[in-house]
N, C-alpha and C. Protein backbone atom coordinates (compact mmCIF):
# COMPACT_ATOMS: atom_id res chain seq x y z
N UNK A 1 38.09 -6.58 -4.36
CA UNK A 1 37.49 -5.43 -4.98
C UNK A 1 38.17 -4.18 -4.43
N UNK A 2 38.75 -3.37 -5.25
CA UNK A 2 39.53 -2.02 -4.91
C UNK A 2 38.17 -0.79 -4.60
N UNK A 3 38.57 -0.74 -3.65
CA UNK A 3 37.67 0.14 -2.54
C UNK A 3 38.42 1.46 -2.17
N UNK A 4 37.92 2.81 -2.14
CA UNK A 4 38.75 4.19 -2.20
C UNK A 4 37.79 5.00 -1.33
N UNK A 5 38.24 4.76 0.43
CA UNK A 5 37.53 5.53 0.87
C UNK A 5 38.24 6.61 1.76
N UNK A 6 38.11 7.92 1.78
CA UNK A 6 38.74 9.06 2.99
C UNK A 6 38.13 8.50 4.23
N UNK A 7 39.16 8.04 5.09
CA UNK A 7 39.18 7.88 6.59
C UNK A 7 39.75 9.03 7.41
N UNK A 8 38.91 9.95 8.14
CA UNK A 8 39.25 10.36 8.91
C UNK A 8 40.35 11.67 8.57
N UNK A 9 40.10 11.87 6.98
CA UNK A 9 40.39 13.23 6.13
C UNK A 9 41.93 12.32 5.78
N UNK A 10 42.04 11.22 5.38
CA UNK A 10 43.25 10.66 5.02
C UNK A 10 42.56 9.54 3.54
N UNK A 11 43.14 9.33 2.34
CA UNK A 11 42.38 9.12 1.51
C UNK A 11 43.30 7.48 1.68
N UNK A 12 42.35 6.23 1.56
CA UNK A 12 42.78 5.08 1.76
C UNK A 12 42.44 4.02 0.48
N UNK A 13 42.90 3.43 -0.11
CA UNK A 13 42.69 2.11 -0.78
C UNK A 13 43.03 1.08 -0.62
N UNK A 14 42.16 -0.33 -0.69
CA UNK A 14 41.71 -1.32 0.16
C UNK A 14 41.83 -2.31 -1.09
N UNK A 15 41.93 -3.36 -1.25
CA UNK A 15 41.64 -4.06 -1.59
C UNK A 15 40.90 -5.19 -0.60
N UNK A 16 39.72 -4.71 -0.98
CA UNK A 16 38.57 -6.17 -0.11
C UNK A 16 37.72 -6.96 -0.93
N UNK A 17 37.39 -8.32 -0.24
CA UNK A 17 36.54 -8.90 -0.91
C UNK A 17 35.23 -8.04 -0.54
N UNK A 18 34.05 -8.10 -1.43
CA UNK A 18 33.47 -7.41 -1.47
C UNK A 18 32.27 -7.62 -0.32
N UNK A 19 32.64 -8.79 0.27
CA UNK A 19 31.39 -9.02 1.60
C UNK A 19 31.50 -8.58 2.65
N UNK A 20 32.65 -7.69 2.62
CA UNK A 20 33.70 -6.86 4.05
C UNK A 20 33.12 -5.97 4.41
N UNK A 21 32.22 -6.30 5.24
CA UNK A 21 31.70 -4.64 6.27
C UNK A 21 32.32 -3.57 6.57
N UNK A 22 31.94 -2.34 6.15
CA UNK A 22 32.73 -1.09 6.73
C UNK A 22 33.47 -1.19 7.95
N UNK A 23 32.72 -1.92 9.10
CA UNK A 23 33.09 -1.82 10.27
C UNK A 23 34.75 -2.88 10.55
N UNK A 24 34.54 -3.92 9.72
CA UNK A 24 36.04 -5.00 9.34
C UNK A 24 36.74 -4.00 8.59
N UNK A 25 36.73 -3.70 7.50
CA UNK A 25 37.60 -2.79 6.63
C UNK A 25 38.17 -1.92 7.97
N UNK A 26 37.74 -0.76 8.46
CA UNK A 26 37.98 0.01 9.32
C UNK A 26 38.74 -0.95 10.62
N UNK A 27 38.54 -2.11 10.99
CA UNK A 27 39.01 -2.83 12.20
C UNK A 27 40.07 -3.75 12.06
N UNK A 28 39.84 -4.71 10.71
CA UNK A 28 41.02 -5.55 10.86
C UNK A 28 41.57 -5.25 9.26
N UNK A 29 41.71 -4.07 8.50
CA UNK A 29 42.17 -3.50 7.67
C UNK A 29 43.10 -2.40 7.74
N UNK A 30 42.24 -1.78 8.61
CA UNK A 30 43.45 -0.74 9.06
C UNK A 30 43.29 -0.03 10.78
N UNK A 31 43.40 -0.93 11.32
CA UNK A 31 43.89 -1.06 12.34
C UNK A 31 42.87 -0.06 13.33
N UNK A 32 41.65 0.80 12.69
CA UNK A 32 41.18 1.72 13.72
C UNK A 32 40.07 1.15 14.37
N UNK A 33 40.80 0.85 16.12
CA UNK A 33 39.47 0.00 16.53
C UNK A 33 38.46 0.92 17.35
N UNK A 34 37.98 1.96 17.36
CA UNK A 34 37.34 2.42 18.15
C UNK A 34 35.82 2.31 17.77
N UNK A 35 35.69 2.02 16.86
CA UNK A 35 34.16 1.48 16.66
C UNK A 35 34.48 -0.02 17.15
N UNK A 36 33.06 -0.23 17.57
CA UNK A 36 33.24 -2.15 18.02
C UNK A 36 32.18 -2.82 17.74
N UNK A 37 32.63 -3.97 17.71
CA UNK A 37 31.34 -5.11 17.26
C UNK A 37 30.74 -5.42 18.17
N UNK A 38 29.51 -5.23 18.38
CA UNK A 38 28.53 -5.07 19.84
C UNK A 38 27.74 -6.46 19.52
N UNK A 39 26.45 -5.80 18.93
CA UNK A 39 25.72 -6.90 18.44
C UNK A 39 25.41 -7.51 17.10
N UNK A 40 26.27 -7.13 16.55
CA UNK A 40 26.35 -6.91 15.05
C UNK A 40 25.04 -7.05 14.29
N UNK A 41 24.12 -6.41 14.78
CA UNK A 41 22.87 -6.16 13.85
C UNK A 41 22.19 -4.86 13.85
N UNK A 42 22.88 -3.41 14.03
CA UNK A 42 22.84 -2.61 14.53
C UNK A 42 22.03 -2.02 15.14
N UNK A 43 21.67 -2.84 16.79
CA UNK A 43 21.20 -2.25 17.78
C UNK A 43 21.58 -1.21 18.81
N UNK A 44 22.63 -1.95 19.03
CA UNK A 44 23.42 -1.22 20.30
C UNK A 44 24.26 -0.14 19.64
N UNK A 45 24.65 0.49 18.32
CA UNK A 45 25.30 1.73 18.33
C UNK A 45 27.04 1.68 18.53
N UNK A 46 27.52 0.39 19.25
CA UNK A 46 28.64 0.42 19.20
C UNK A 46 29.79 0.39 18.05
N UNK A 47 28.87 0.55 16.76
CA UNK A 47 29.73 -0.15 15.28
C UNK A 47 29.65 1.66 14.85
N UNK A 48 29.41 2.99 15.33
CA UNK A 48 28.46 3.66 14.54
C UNK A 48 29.75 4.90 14.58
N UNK A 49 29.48 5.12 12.74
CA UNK A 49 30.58 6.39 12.30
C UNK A 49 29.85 7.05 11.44
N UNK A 50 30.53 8.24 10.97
CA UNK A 50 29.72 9.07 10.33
C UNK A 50 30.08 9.06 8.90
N UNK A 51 30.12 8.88 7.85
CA UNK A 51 29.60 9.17 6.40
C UNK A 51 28.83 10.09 5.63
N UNK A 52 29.83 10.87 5.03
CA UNK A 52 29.88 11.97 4.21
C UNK A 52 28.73 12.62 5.25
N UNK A 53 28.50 12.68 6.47
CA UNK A 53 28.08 13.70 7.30
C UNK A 53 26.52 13.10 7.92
N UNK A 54 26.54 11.85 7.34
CA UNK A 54 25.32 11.05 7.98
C UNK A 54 26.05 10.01 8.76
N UNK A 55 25.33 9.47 10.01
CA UNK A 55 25.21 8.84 10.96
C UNK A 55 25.01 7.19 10.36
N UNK A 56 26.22 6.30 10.60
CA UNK A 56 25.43 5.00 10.54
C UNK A 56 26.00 3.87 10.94
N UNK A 57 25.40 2.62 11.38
CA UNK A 57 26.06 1.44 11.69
C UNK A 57 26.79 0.86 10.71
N UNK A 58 28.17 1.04 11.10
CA UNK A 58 28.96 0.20 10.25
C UNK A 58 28.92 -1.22 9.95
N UNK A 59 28.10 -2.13 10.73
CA UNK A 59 28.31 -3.29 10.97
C UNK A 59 26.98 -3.98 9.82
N UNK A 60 26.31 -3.14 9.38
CA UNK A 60 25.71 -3.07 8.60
C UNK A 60 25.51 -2.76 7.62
N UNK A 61 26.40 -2.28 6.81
CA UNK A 61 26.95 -1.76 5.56
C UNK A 61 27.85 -2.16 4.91
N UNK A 62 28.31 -2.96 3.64
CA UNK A 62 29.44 -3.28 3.07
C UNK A 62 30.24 -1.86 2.65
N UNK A 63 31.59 -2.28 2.87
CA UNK A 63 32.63 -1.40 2.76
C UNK A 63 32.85 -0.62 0.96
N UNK A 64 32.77 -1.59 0.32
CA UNK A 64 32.10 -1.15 -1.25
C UNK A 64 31.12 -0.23 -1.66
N UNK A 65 29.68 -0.57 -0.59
CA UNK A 65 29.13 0.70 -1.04
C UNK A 65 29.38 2.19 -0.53
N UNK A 66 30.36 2.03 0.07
CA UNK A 66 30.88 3.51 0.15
C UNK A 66 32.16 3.91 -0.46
N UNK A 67 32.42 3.36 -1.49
CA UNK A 67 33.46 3.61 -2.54
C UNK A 67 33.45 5.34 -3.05
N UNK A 68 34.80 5.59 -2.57
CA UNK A 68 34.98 7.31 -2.85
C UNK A 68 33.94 8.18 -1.67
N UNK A 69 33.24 7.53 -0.59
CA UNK A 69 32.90 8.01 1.06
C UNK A 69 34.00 8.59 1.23
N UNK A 70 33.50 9.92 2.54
CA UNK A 70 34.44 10.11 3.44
C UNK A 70 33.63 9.46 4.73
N UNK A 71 34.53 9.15 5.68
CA UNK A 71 34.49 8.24 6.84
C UNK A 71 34.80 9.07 8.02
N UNK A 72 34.38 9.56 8.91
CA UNK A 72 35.21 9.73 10.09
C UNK A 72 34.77 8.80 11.10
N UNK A 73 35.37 8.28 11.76
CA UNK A 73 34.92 7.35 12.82
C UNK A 73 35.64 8.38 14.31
N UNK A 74 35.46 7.39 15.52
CA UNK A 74 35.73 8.03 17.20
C UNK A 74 37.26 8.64 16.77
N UNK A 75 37.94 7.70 16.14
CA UNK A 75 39.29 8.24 16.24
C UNK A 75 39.27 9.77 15.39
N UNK A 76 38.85 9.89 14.44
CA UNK A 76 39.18 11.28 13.53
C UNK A 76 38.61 12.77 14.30
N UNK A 77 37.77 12.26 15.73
CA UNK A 77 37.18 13.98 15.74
C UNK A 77 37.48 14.52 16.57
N UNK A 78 38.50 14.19 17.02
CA UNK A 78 40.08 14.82 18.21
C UNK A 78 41.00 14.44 17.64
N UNK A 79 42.23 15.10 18.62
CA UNK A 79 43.27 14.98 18.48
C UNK A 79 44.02 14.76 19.71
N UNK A 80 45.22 14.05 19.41
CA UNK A 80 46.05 13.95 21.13
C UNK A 80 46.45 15.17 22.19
N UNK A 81 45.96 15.53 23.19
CA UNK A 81 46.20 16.18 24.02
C UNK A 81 44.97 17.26 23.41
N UNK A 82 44.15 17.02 22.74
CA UNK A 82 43.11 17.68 22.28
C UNK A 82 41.41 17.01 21.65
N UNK A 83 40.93 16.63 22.92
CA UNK A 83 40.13 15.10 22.51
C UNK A 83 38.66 16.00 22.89
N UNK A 84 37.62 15.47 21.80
CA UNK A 84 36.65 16.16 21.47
C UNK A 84 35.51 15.67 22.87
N UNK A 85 34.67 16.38 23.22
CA UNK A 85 33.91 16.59 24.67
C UNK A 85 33.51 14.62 24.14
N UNK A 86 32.92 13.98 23.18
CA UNK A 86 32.66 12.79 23.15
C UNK A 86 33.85 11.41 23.79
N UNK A 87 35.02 11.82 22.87
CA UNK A 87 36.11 11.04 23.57
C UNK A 87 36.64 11.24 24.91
N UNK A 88 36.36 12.36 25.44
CA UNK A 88 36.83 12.59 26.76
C UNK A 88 35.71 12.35 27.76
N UNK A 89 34.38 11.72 27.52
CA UNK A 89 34.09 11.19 28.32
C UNK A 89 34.05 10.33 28.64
């Protein structure tokens, strides 16, 4: 299923099967691992990016229903030699 989501202000298309969690799309799709698979039932917070400006566990969401989302995950809200007060701690 062709999937069209902005990662991280970069516009991406996917072809996934459609049972592909945001958090796989984002991990073993394109390579951004800084969200992680904790407990995968979203307790622990470790799967968690932001969408179109809301907060949520990726590990819990298919990657489809956010078709035409913007995404920023840990990696998008710094930059190298310029890393936001979250990543630098």
């Amino acid at each position: 299923m062709e999937t069209n989501l902005t990662i991280n202000g970069t516009e991406q298309r996917l072809d996934l099967d459609p049972r592909t969690t945001l958090l796989d799309a984002l991990r073993h799709h394109l390579g951004l691992t800084g969200s992680k698979k904790g407990c995968d039932h979203g307790q622990c917070g470790a799967c968690t990016v932001m969408v179109n400006g809301r907060r949520i566990n990726a590990c819990l969401t298919l990657a489809c229903m956010h078709d035409g989302d913007a995404v920023t995950t840990i990696e998008g809200i710094g930059a190298p030699g310029n890393l936001s007060p979250l990543q630098d701690a």
